[in-house]
Structure formats: structure tokens, C-alpha cells
Protein backbone atom coordinates (compact mmCIF):
# COMPACT_ATOMS: atom_id res chain seq x y z
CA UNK A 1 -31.65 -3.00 16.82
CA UNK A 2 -30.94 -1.59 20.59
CA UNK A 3 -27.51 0.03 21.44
CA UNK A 4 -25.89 1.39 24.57
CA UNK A 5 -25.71 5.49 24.10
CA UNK A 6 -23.74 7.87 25.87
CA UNK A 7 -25.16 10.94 26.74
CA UNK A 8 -23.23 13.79 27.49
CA UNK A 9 -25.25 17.06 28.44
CA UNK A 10 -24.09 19.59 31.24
CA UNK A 11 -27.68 20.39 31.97
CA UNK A 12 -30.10 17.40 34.08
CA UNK A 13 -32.93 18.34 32.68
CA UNK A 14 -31.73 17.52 29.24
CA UNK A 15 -30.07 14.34 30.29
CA UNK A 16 -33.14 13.34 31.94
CA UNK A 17 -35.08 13.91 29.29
CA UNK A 18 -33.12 11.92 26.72
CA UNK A 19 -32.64 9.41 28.82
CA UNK A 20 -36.24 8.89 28.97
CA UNK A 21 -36.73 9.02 25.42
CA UNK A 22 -34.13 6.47 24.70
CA UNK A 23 -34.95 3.70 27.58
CA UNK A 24 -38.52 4.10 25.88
CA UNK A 25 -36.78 2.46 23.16
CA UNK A 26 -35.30 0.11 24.55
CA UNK A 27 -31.60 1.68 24.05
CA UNK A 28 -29.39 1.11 27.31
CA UNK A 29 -28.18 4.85 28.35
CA UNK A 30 -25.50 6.30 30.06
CA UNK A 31 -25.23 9.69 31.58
CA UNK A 32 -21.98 11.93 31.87
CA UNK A 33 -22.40 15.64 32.65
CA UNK A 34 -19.15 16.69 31.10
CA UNK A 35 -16.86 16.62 28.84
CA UNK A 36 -14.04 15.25 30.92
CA UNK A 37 -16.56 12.80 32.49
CA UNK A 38 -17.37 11.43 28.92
CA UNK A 39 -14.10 10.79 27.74
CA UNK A 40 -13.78 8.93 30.34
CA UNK A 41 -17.12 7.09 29.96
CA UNK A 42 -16.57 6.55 26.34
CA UNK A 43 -12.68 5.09 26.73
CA UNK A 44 -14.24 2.80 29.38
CA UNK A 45 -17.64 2.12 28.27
CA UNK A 46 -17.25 1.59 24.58
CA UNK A 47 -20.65 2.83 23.53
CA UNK A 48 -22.13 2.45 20.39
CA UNK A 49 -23.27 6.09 20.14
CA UNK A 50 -22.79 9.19 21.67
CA UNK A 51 -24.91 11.81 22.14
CA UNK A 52 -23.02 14.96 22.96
CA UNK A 53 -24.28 18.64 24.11
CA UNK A 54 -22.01 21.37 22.27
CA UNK A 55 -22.43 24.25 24.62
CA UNK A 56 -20.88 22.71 27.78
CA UNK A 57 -18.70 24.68 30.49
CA UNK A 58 -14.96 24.01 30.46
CA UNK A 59 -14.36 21.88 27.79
CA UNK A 60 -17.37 22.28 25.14
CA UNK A 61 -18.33 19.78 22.64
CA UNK A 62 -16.37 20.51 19.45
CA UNK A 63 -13.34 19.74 21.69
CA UNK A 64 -15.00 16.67 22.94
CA UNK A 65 -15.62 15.51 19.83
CA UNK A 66 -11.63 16.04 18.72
CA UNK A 67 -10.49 14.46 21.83
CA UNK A 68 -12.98 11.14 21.16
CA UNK A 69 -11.95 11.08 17.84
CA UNK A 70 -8.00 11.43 17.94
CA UNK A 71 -8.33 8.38 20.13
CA UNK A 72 -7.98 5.09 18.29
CA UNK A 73 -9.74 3.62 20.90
CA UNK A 74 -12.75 5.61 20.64
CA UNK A 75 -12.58 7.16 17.04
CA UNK A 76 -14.76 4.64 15.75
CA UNK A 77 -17.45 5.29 18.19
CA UNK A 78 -20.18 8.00 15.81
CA UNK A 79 -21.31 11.14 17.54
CA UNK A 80 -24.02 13.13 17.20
CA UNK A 81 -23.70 16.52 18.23
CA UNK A 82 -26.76 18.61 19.75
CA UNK A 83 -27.22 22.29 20.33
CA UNK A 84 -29.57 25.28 20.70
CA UNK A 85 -27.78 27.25 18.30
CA UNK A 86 -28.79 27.11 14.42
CA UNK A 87 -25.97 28.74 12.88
CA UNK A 88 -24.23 27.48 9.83
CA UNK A 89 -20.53 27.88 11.65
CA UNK A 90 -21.69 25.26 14.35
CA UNK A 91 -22.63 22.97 12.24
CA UNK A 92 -19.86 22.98 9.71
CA UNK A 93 -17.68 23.22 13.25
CA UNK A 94 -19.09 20.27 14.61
CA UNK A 95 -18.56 18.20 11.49
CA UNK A 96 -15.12 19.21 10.83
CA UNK A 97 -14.04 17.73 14.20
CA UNK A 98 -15.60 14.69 13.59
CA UNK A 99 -19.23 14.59 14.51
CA UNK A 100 -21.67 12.01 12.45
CA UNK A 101 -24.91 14.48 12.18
CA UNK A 102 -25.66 17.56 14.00
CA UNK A 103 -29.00 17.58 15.31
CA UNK A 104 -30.74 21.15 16.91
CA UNK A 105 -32.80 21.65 19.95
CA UNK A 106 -35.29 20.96 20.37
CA UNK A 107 -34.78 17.60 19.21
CA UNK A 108 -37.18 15.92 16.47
CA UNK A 109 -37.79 12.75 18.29
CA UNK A 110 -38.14 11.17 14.69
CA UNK A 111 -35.16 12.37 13.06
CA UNK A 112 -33.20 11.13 16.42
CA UNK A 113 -34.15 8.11 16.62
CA UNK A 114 -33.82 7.56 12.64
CA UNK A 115 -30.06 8.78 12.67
CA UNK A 116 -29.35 6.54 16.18
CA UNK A 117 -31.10 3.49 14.08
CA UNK A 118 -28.66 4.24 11.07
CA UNK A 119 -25.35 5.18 12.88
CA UNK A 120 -25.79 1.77 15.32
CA UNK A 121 -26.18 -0.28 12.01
CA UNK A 122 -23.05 1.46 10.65
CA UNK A 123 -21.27 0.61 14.21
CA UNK A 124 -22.55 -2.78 13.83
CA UNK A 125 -20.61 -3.37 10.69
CA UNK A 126 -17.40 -1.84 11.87
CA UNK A 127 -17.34 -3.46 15.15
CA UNK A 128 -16.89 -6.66 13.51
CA UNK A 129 -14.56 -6.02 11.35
CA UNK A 130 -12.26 -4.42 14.05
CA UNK A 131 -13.19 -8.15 15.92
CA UNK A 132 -12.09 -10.12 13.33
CA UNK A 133 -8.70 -7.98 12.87
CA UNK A 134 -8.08 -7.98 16.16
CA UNK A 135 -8.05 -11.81 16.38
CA UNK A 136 -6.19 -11.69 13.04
CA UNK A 137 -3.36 -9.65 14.79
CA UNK A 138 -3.57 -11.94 18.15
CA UNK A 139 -3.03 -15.06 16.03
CA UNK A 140 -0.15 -13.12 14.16
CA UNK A 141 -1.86 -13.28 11.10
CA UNK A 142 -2.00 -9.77 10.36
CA UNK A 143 0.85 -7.42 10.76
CA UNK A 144 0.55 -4.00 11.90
CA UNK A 145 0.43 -2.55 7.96
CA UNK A 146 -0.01 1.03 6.93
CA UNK A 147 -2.92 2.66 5.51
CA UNK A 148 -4.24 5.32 3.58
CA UNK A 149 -6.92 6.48 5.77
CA UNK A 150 -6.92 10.14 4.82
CA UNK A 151 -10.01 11.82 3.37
CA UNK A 152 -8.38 13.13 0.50
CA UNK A 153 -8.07 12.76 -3.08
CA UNK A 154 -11.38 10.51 -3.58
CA UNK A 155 -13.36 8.98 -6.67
CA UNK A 156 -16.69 10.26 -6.41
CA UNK A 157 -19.91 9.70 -8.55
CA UNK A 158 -22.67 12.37 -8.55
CA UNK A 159 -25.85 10.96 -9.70
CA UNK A 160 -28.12 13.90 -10.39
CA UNK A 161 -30.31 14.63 -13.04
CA UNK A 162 -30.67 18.92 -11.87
CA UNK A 163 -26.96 19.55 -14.24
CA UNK A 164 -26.73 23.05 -12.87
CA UNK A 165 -26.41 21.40 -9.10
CA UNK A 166 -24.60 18.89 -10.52
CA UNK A 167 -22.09 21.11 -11.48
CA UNK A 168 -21.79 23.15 -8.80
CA UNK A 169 -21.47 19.66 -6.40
CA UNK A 170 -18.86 18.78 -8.94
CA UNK A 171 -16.68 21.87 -9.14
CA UNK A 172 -16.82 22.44 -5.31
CA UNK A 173 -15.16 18.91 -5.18
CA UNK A 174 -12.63 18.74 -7.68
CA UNK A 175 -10.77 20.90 -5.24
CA UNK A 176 -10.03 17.80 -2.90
CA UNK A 177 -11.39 15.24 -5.50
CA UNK A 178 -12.25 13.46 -8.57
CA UNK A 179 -16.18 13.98 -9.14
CA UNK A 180 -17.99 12.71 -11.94
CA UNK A 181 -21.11 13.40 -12.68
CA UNK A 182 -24.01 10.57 -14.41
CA UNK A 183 -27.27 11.77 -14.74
CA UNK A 184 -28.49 7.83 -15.64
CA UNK A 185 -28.39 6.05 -12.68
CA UNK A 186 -27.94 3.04 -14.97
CA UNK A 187 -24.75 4.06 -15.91
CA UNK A 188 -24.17 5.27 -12.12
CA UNK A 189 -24.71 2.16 -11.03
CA UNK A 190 -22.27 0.74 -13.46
CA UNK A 191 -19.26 3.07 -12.44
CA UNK A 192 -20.08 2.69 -8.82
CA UNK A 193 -18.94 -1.04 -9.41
CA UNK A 194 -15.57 0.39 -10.28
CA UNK A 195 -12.82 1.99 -7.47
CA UNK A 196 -15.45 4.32 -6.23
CA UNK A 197 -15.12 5.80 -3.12
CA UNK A 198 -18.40 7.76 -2.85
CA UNK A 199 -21.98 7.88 -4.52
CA UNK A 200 -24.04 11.83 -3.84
CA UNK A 201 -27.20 11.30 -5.10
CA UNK A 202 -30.42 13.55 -5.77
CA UNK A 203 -33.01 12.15 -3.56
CA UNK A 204 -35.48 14.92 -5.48
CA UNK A 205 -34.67 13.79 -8.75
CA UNK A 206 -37.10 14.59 -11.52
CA UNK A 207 -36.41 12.08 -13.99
CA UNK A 208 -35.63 8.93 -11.58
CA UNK A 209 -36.47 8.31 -7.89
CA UNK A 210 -33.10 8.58 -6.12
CA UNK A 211 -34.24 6.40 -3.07
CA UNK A 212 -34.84 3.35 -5.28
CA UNK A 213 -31.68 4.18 -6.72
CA UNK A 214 -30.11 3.86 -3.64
CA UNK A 215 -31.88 1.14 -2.61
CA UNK A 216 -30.51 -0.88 -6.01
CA UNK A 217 -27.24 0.09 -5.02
CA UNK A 218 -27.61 -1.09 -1.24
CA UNK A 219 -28.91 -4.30 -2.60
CA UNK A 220 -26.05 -5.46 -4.84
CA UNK A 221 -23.06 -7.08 -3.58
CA UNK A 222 -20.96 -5.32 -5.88
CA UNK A 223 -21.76 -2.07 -4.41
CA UNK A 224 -23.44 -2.82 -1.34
CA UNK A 225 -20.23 -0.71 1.01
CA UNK A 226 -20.59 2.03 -1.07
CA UNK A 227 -21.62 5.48 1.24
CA UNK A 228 -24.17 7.21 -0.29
CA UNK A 229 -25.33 10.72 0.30
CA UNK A 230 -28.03 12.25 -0.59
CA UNK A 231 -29.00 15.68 -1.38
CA UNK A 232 -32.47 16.04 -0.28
CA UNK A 233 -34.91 18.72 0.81
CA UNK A 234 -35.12 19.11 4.65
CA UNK A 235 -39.01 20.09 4.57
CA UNK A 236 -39.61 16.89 3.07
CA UNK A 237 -38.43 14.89 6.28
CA UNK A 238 -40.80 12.01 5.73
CA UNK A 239 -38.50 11.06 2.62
CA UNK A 240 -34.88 12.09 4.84
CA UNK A 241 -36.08 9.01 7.48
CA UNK A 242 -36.83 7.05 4.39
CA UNK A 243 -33.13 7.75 3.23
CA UNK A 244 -32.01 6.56 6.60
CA UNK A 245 -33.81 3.39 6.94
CA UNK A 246 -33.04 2.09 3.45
CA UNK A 247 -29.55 2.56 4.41
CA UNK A 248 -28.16 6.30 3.08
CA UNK A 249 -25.41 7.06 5.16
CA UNK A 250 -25.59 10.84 5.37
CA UNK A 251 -28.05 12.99 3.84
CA UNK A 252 -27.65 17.11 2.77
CA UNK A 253 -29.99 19.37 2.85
CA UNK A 254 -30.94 21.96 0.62
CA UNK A 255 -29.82 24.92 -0.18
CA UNK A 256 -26.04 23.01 -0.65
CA UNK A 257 -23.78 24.91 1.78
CA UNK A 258 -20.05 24.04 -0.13
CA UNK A 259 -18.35 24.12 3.69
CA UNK A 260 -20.91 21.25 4.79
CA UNK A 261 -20.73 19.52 1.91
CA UNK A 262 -16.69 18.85 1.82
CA UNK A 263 -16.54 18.42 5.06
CA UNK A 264 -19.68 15.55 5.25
CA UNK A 265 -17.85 13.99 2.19
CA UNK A 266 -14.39 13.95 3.88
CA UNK A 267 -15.99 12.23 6.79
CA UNK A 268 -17.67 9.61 4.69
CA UNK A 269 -14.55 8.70 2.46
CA UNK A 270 -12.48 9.00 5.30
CA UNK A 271 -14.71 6.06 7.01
CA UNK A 272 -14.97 3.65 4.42
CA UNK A 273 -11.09 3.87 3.69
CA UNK A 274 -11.49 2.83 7.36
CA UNK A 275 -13.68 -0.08 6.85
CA UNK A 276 -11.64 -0.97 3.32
CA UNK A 277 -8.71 -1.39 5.53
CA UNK A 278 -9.67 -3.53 8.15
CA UNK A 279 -12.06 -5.51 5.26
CA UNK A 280 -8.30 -6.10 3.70
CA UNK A 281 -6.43 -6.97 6.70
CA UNK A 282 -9.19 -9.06 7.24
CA UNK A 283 -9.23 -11.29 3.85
CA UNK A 284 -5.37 -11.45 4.17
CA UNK A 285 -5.57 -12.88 7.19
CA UNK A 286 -8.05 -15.35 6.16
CA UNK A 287 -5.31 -16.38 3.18
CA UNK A 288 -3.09 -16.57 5.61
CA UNK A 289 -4.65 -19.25 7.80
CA UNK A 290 -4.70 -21.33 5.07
CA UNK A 291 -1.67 -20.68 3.05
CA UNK A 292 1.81 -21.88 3.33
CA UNK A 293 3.85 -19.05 4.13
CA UNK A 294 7.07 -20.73 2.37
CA UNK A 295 5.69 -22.36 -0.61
CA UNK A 296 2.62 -20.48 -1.43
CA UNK A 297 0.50 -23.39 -1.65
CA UNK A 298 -2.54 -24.46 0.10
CA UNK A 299 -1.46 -25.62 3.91
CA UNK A 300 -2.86 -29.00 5.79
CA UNK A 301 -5.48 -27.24 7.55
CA UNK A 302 -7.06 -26.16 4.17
CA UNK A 303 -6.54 -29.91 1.88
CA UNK A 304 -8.31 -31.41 4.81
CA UNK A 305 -11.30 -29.57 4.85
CA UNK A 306 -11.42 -29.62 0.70
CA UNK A 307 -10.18 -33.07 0.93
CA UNK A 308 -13.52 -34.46 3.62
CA UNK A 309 -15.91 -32.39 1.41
CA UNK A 310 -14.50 -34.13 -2.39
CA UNK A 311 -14.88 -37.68 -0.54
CA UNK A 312 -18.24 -36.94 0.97
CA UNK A 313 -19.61 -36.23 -2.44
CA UNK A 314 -17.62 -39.28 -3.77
CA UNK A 315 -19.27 -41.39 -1.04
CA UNK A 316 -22.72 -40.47 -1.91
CA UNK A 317 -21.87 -41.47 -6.14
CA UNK A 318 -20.29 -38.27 -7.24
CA UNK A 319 -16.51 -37.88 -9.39
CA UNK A 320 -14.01 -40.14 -7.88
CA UNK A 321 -11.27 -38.10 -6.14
CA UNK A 322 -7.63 -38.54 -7.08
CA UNK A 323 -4.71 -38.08 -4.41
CA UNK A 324 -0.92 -37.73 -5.39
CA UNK A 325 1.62 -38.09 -1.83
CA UNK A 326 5.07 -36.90 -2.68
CA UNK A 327 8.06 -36.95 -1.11
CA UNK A 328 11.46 -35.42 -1.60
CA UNK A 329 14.05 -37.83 -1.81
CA UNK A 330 16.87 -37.75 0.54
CA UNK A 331 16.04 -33.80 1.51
CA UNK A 332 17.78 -34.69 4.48
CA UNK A 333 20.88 -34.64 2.62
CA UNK A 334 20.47 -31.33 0.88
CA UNK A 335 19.57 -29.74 4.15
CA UNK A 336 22.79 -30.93 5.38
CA UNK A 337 25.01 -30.68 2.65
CA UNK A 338 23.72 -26.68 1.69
CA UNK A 339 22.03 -25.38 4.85
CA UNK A 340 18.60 -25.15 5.29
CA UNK A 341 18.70 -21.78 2.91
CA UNK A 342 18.90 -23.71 0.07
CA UNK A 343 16.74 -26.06 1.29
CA UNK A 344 13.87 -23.81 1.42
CA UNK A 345 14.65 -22.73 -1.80
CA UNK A 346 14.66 -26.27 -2.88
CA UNK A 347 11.11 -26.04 -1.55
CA UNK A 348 9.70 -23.42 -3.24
CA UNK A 349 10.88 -24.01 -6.96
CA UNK A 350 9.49 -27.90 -6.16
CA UNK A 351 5.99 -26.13 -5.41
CA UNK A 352 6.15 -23.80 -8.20
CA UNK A 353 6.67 -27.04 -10.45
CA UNK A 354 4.19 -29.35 -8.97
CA UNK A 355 1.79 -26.23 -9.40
CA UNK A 356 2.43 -25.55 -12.89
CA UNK A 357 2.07 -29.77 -14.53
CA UNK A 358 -1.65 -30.27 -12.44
CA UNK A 359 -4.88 -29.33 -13.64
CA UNK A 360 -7.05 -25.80 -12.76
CA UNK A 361 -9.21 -27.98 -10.42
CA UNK A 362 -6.46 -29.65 -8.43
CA UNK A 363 -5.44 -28.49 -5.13
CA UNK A 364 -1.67 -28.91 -4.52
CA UNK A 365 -0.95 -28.43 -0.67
CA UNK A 366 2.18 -28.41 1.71
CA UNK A 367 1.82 -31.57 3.91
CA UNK A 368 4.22 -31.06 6.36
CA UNK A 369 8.29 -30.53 6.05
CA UNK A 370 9.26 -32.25 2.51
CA UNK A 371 5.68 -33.68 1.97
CA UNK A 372 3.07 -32.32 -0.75
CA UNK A 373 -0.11 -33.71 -1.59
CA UNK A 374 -2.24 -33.11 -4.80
CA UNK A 375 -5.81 -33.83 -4.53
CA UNK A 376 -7.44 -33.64 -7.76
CA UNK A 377 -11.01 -33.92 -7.89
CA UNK A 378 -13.23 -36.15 -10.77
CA UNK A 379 -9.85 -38.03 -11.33
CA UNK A 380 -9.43 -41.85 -11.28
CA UNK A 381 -6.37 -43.77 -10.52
CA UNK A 382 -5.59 -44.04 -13.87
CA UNK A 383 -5.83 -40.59 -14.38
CA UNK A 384 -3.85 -39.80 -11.31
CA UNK A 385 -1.09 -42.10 -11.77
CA UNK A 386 -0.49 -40.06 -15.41
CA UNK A 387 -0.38 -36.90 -13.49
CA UNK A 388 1.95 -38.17 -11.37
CA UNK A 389 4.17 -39.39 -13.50
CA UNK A 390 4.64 -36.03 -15.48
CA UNK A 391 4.97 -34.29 -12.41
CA UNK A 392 8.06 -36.69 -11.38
CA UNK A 393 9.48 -36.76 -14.65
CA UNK A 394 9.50 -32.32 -14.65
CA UNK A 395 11.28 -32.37 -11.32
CA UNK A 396 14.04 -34.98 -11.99
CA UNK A 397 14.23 -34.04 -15.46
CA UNK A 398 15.57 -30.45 -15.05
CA UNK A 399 18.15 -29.33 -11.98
CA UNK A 400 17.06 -26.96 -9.56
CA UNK A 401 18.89 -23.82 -9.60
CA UNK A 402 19.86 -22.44 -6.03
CA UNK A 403 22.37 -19.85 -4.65
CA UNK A 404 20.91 -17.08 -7.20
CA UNK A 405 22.14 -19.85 -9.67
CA UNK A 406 25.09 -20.71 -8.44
CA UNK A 407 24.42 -24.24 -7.67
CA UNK A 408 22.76 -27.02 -9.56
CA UNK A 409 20.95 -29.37 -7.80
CA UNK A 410 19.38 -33.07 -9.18
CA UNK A 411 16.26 -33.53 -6.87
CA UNK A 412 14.09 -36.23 -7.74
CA UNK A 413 10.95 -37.58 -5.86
CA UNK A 414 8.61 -40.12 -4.54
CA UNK A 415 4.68 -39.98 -5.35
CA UNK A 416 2.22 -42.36 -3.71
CA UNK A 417 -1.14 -42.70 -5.59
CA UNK A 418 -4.77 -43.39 -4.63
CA UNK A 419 -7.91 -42.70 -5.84
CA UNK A 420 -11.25 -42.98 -3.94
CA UNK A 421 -13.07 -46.43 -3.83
CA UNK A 422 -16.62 -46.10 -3.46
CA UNK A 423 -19.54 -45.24 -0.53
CA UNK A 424 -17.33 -46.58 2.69
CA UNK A 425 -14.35 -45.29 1.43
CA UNK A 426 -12.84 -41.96 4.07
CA UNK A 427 -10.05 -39.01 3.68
CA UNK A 428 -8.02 -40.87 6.14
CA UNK A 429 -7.88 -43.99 4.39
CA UNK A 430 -7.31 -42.47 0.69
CA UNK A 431 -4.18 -40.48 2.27
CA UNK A 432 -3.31 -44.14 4.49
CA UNK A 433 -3.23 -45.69 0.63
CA UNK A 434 -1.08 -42.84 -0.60
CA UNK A 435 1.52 -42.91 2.23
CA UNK A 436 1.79 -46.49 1.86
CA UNK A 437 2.09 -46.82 -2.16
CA UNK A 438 5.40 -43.90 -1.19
CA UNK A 439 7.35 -46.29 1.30
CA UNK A 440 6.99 -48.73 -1.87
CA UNK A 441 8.21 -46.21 -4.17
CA UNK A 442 11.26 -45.34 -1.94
CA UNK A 443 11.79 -49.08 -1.10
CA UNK A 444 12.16 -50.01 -5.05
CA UNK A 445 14.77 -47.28 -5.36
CA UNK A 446 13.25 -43.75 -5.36
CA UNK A 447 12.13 -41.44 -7.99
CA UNK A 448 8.83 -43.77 -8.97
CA UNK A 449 5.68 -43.23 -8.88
CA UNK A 450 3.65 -45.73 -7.48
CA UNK A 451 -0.36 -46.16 -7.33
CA UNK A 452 -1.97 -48.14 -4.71
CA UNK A 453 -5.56 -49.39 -5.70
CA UNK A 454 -6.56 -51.15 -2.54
């Protein structure tokens, strides 16, 4: 999987050198030689990685870093952060203001090129989702909600079967969180299913092998978004590329440094509350497209598409498939009479009833203005003409209560039924057989049911 990186290094030599290393692998690189330069770079490029020297004149890294990530635009973006300093206040530095690893010079060619791999799939995933919520918000879909994107106050599971680490992972973590700690991965694996933020597991684990436990996790769809890191052994850096490829999202050396670890785990909750959010905008917005915002039920768009896909099967000597037409008779009037207000209420207690007297497996839809249809899969016109019938007699045989109660109103309705007729038989001319069997309903006086066989 190539990428375009951004590489931001105040020494050529460097830049050149990276550069080389990356184009041999087929990445496309940019070059900035500042910090200034790449903010710029990064607002206007969008790259799917940056690559950014910490000890730079003027404005060094660590602020770099801040400024890329207190920009929505470019917060998303991961960062790894490079210097030729080893100390443990660097590195804790560099990952408090946002960095995704911290690598040292000079550079392990393998252990770049592993994290780039890992941090472009990550970017991979995230760019769609912001894709798809962006054209959720364009079609005005999704509304510009709130969330809880904080890296505070999250559920994690420790999988470790080494209790005294365990326990020192845990209690380092209840300051911010809620650790628990499984030393089955069985059992981890079942709580990770749960509202889990966060697996840590032992990648050196005596008793199970942590990779394959991660691997089990990656693989179902239950738990498949769940971050893991692992706490692993740096001189065994055969098994940290390993963790990488298989798709760990952060690993942690050994000896634990508590600093490191909080602020690693802060970054990773504080990423997939991220991705939860725009994965939630994202289903809404897909209910929304085909949902009626008044009524609640199913909108055209949506009883077509179920609608072609029923007859097909019926076509090819599957169920029959049963469709109920109704109409509201004289709405006009109560538009007129009480305002479209009460209409609309009149509307949404008449979908809450036609809901509540059809089946599991029926699909009751808004139509358009006062028109519902029912399509009711395996059902014959027999069957459908019952349906209908108990559906008209719950609506006319109760008053609708409007005006927080105030008013009483007699509604009664119109319901055209058809039912499929064999292999030549379409959507268009099942809901053509419908319409038609409602003009004869409201032309024999209204409040009937009638079904139309042919």
C-alpha cells in the first residue's frame, strides 16, 4: 500500500536521504525544510504521513506537531517524530503533543517502513470515514453533532498473563481509567466484545502467544476496531514488525515507562472515539437516507429497492409478495380545517398504527404526502386483503387524538390490494394494481378495502 509522505527535516542531507529510501518504495515524497514550510505543506497537501525532524531551528518539532494537530484539517494526518536524542523526556514530549511513534536516528529502515505500512492502513480507514461524513453533511444528512472525543475516562482490558505487570499497567491507569485485567485471553476476547475502548496485551506472554491473540481479535467483526497495544520487548524487533503487520496499533516497549504508557493510551482512545464518531454519524446518515423524517417509517427510495428485490425472487418461483396502497380519506380537509400541525400529527399516529397491526416481515413505507404502502413479503392476496382489512378497521375504529388531546378526530382510509402474479409479473405493475383497486375503494364510498387480482 503506497502513500504520499511529508518530510520535514531542517538538514538536506537527511531529507535526501529519506527521500531516497521512501521513493525506493514506491511512496510519493514531499520535502519541507521547516516547520513553518510544513504546516503549510501539510494544510495544502493532505499527506498521508508525516515524517517530522524534532530538533529544527525556530519552530522545533514538538511545536509542529501541536500546531498540525490542533488543526481539524490536519489532525488526522499521523506523525512520526525523528530525532538524535534518546532521552525518555523527548519521547514522552513528542507523544504528548500528538506524535504516532517516535523513531531515533539513525533510523532502522525496517522499523520505518513497518510503522509507515501500519499508520497509512490506519489513515486509510479514517479517510473514508471522514469521506462518507462529509457527503453525509453536504446532503444534510448529518448535522454538525457533538462528541466526546476526549481521551479520558476509558474502558480498558489488559490481557497479560505476568500479574505483577499486570498490576502495575492496571494501577498506573485507574488514575485516568477503568482497567481490567484477564489473564485468559478467552475471556479477553469475550469482554473486548463489550463497550471496550482499548485492549494492552503481552506480546511475551508465557502461557498464550499474544500475537495470535491479537490476530483473533483483528479477525472478528465484533472486535475487529478495537486498538490494541502491545507490551513487547524491543530486542526482540523481529516479533514488534510482526505486531505491526498483523495489525497492532501501537506497541510498548519494555521496561514500562508509566509517562509513555498514559500518554500512548490517551492517544489511542482518543483516536478511536474519533473513528466511533464519524462511524456513528455515518450509520445515521445512512438511516436517514432512507427514513421518513415525519413518520419514522421506511421512505420511497428504500420500498423500491426492497420492493424490485421481493418481486425478482417472486419472478423466478419464490413467496408471492403482498402490497397494501392506502390512502387517507379526505386529508385535504383536515389540513384545511386544523392546519397542517395537526395534520402531521394526523400522520404520525396513522404510521404508528399501520406499524403496529402488520407482521415482523412487512415493510410499511411513506409513499408520498397522505400515501403509505405495506409490502409484505410470502403473502398472497388473500392474505393481504385480511391484513388490510384489520389495519382499516384499527384506524376508523378509534379517533385520533390531536392538539395534546384536545381534539378528536374520525380518520378513516382507503387500501388498494395486490399481490404478485407469477414470472412476468414487475414492481411497477403490482403498485399500478394497487393504485387502481384505491380509486375503486374511494369511488364506492371510502373507508374499504379493496383487492385487485388482475
Amino acid at each position: 500500500m503506497t502513500a504520499r509522505i511529508l518530510v520535514v527535516d531542517d538538514i538536506e542531507a537527511n531529507l535526501r536521504v529519506l527521500d531516497a529510501k521512501l521513493t525506493a518504495e514506491y511512496y510519493d515524497v514531499m520535502l519541507a525544510q521547516d516547520g513553518p514550510t510544513g504546516l503549510a505543506m501539510a494544510a495544502s497537501e493532505r499527506p498521508d504521513i508525516i515524517i517530522l525532524d524534532v530538533m529544527m531551528p525556530g519552530m522545533d518539532g514538538f511545536e509542529v506537531c501541536r500546531r498540525l494537530k490542533d488543526d481539524p484539517a490536519t489532525r488526522h494526518i499521523p506523525v512520526v517524530l525523528v530525532t538524535a536524542l534518546d532521552g525518555r523526556a523527548d519521547r514522552i514530549a513528542g507523544l504528548e503533543a500528538g506524535a504516532d511513534e517516535f523513531l531515533n536516528k539513525p533510523i532502522d529502515d525496517v522499523m520505518l517502513f513497518s510503522r509507515v505500512r501500519s499508520l497509512t492502513r490506519l489513515k486509510t480507514v479514517i479517510d473514508e470515514l471522514r469521506q462518507r461524513e462529509a457527503s453525509g453533511r453536504r446532503m444534510g444528512v448529518i448535522a454538525g453533532a457533538a462528541a466526546r472525543l476526549a481521551g479520558s475516562g476509558g474502558r480498558i482490558v489488559i490481557c497479560d498473563d505476568n500479574e505483577r505487570q499486570a498490576q502495575r499497567i492496571a494501577a498506573e491507569l485507574a488514575i485516568e481509567h477503568r482497567p481490567l485485567i484477564e489473564t485468559d485471553p478467552e475471556k479477553a476476547h469475550l469482554t473486548c466484545r463489550g463497550p471496550v475502548d482499548l485492549l494492552i496485551v503481552n506480546a511475551n506472554a508465557r502461557t498464550f502467544d499474544g500475537l495470535r491473540f491479537a490476530a483473533q481479535i483483528r479477525s472478528d467483526e465484533a472486535t475487529r476496531h478495537m486498538p490494541i497495544l502491545a507490551v513487547i520487548d524491543p530486542d526482540e524487533r523481529p516479533r514488534m514488525v510482526k505486531a505491526l503487520e498483523i495489525g497492532i496499533n501501537d506497541v510498548l516497549p519494555k521496561p514500562i515507562d508509566p509517562q509513555e504508557l498514559s500518554a500512548r493510551v490517551r492517544t489511542q482512545i482518543k483516536r478511536k472515539r474519533y473513528t466511533d464518531f464519524l462511524r456513528k454519524n455515518l450509520d445515521h446518515s445512512l438511516e436517514l437516507a432512507v427514513t421518513d423524517q415525519l413518520t419514522g417509517l421506511h421512505n420511497r427510495r428504500y420500498m423500491v429497492g426492497q420492493l424490485n428485490a421481493l418481486v425478482t425472487r417472486a419472478a423466478k418461483g419464490g413467496d408471492p409478495v403482498g402490497a397494501l396502497l392506502i390512502d387517507i380519506d379526505h386529508f385535504k380537509k383536515i389540513n384545511d380545517t386544523y392546519g397542517h400541525d395537526i395534520g402531521d400529527e394526523v400522520l404520525r399516529e396513522f404510521a404508528v398504527r399501520v406499524a403496529t397491526n402488520v407482521r415482523a416481515v412487512d415493510l410499511p413505507c411513506r409513499y408520498g404526502g397522505e400515501e403509505f404502502v405495506v409490502i409484505m413479503p410470502g403473502t398472497d392476496l388473500i392474505a393481504a386483503e385480511r391484513i388490510a382489512e384489520r389495519i382499516r378497521a384499527h384506524v376508523s375504529g378509534s379517533p385520533f387524538r390531536v392538539a395534546g388531546g384536545k381534539e378528536l378526530l374520525t380518520v378513516t382510509i382507503s387500501i388498494g390490494v395486490a399481490s404478485t402474479l407469477g414470472a412476468k409479473d414487475t414492481p411497477e405493475a403490482l403498485l399500478k394494481r394497487s393504485d387502481a383497486a384505491v380509486y375503486e375503494a374511494k369511488a364506492a364510498g371510502r373507508n374499504k378495502v379493496i383487492a385487485k387480482a388482475a
